[in-house]
Protein backbone atom coordinates (compact mmCIF):
# COMPACT_ATOMS: atom_id res chain seq x y z
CA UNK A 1 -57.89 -22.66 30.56
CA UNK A 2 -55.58 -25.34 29.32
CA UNK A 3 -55.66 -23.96 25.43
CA UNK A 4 -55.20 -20.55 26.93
CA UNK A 5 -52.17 -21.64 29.04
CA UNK A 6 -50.85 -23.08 26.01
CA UNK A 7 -51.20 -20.45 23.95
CA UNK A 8 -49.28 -18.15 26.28
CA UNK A 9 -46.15 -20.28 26.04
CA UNK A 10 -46.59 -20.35 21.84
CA UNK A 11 -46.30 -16.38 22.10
CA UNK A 12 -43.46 -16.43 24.38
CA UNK A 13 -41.75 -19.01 22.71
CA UNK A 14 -42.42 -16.79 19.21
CA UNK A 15 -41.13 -13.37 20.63
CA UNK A 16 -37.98 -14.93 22.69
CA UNK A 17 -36.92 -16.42 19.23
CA UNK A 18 -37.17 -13.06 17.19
CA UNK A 19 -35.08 -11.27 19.95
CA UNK A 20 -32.04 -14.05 20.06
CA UNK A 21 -31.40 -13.36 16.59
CA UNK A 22 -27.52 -11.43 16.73
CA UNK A 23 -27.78 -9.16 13.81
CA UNK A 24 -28.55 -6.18 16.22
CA UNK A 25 -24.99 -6.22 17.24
CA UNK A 26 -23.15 -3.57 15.57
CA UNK A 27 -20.29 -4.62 13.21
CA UNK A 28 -16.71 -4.23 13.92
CA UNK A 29 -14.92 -1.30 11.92
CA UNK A 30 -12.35 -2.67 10.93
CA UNK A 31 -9.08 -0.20 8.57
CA UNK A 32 -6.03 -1.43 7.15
CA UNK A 33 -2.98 0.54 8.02
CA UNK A 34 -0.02 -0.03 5.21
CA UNK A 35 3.30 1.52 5.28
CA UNK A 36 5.63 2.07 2.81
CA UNK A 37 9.65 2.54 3.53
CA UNK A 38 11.50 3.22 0.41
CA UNK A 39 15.34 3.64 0.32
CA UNK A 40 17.46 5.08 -2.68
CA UNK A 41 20.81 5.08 -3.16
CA UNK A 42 23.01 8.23 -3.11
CA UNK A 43 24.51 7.93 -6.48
CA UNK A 44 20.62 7.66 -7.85
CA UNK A 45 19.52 11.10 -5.78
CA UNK A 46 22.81 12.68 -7.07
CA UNK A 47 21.94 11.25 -10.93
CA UNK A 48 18.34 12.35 -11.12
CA UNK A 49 15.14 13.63 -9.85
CA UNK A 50 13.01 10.73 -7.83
CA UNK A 51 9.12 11.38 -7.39
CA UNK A 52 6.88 8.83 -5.64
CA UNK A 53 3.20 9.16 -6.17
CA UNK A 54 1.61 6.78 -3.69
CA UNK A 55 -2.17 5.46 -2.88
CA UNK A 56 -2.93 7.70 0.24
CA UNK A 57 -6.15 7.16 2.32
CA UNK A 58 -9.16 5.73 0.65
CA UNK A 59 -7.03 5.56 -2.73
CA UNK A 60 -6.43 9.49 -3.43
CA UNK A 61 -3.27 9.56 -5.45
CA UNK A 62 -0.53 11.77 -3.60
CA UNK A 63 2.74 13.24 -5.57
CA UNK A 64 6.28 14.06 -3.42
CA UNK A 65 9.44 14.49 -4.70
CA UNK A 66 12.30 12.82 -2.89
CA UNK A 67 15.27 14.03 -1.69
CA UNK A 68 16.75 12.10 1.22
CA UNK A 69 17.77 8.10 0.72
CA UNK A 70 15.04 7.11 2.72
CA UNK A 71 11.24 7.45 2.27
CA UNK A 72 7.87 6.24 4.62
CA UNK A 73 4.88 6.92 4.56
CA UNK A 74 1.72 5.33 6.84
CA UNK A 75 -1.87 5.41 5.19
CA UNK A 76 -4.83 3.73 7.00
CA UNK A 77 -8.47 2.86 4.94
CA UNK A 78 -11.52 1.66 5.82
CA UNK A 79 -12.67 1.24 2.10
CA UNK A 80 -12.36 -2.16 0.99
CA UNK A 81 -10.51 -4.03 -0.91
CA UNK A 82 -8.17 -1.24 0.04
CA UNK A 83 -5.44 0.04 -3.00
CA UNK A 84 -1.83 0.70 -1.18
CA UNK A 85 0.94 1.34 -3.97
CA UNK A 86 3.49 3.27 -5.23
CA UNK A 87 4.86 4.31 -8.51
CA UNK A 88 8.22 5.79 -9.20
CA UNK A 89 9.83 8.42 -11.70
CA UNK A 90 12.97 8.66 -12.25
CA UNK A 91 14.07 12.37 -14.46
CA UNK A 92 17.01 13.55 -15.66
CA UNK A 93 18.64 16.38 -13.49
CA UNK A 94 19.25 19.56 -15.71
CA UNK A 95 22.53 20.39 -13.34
CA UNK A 96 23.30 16.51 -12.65
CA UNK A 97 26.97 16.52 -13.42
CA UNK A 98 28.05 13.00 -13.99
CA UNK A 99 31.85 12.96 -12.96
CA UNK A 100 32.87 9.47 -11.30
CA UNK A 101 33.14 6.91 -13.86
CA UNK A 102 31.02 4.33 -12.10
CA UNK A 103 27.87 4.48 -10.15
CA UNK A 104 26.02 2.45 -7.83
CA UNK A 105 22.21 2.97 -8.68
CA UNK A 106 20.04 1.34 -5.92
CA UNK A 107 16.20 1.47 -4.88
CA UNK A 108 14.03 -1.00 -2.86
CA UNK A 109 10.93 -0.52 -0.98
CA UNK A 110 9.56 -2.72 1.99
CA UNK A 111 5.59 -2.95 2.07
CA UNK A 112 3.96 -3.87 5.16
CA UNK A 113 0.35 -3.99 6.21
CA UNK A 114 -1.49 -4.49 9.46
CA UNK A 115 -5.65 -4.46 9.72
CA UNK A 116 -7.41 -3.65 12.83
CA UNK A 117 -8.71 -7.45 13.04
CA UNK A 118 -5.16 -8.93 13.26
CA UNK A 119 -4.11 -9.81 9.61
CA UNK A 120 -1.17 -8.83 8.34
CA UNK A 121 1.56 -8.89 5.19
CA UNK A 122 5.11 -7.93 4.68
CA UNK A 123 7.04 -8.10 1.09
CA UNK A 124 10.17 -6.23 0.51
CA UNK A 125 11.17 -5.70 -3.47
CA UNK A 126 14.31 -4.43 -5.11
CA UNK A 127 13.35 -1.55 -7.69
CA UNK A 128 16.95 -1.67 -8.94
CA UNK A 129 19.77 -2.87 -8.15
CA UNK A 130 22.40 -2.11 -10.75
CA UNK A 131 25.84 -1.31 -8.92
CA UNK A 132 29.13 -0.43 -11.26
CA UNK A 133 26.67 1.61 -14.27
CA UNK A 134 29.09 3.68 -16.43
CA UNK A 135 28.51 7.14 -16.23
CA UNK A 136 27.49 7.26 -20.02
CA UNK A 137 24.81 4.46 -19.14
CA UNK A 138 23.49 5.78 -15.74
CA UNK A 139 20.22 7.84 -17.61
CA UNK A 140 19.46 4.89 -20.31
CA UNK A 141 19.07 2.51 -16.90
CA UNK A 142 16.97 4.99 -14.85
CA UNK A 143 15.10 5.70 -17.81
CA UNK A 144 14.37 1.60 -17.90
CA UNK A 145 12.92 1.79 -14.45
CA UNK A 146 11.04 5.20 -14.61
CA UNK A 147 7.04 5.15 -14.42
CA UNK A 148 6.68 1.29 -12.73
CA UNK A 149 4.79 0.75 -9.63
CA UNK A 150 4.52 -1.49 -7.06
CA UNK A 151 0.73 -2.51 -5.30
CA UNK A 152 -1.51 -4.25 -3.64
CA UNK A 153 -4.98 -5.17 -2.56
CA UNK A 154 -6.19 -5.66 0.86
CA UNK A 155 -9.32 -7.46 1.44
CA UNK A 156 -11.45 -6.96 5.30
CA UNK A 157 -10.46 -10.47 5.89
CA UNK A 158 -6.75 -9.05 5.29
CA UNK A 159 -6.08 -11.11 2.11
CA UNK A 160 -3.28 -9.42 0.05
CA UNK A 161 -2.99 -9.72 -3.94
CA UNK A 162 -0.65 -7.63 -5.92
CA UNK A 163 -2.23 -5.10 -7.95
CA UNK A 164 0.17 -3.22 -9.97
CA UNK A 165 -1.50 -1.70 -12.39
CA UNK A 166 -3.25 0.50 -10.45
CA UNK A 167 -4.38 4.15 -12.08
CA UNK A 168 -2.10 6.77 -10.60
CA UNK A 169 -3.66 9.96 -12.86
C-alpha cells in the first residue's frame, strides 16, 4: 500500500510540473506605429516639384507628390525589424518662373515612433536649409539634395537604428 501511495504522489507531482510550464500563454502582438511630419518651404514648392516616396505598412513603397508646406503621414507594422523612411525628389518645374533674386529653400522632417509595448523614438533632421540661394543657383542646390532618404529600423523590443539606404524601387 505504501509503494502504491507513493507512487500516486510521483504521478501527480510529474503531471502538475508539465502543466506549470507558461508557454501556453499566447504572445503579445505587439506593431510599431511611426509618423512622419515633413515641412517645405514656400520658395522650394514655388521652385520645383517635391515627391516623397515613403515605407508604408509592412514596407510597401508608396509615391505622393507634394504640394502644401506641410506633409504626415502615420504607418503602423507588425513585421519586424520594421523599415519606416522616406526619400525625397526634388524636379525642376517646366513653368517655375524664377523672378525674386533670392530664395529661401527649406525642408526638415520630424520622425517619431511609438510600439504597442511602450518604446518609443523621436529625431527631427534638416533636409536643407539653405536661405538667401540666388535665383541662378536655386536648381544646382535642389538638384544636390534630390533622391536622399531618411530611415530607420525598429526592432519588437523598440530599438531604433538608422537605415538609410533602404530600397525604394
Amino acid at each position: 500500500m505504501k509503494r502504491f501511495y507513493y507512487m500516486a504522489v510521483l504521478l501527480i507531482a510529474t503531471a502538475l510540473s508539465f502543466t506549470s510550464c507558461g508557454s501556453d500563454e499566447p504572445k503579445e502582438h505587439v506593431t510599431a506605429t511611426a509618423t512622419y511630419n515633413m515641412t517645405f518651404s514656400q520658395d522650394l514648392l514655388d521652385a520645383c516639384n517635391v515627391f516623397i516616396t515613403y515605407k508604408a505598412e509592412n514596407g510597401r513603397n508608396v509615391m505622393e507628390a507634394i504640394t502644401s508646406p506641410w506633409w504626415t503621414k502615420s504607418i503602423t507594422s507588425d513585421k519586424f525589424p520594421a523599415e519606416f523612411g522616406v526619400m525625397y525628389k526634388f524636379s525642376t518645374k517646366s513653368d517655375a518662373e524664377l523672378i525674386k533674386e533670392k530664395y529661401d529653400l527649406e525642408a526638415s522632417i520630424m520622425f517619431r515612433m511609438m510600439t504597442s509595448n511602450g518604446a518609443s523614438y523621436s529625431n527631427t533632421v534638416t533636409i536643407i536649409d539653405a536661405k538667401g540661394v540666388a535665383k541662378d543657383k536655386v536648381l544646382s542646390t535642389l538638384d544636390k539634395q534630390s533622391g536622399k532618404s531618411i530611415g530607420y529600423k525598429v526592432t519588437i523590443n523598440g530599438n531604433v537604428s538608422p537605415a538609410n539606404n533602404m530600397d525604394y524601387d
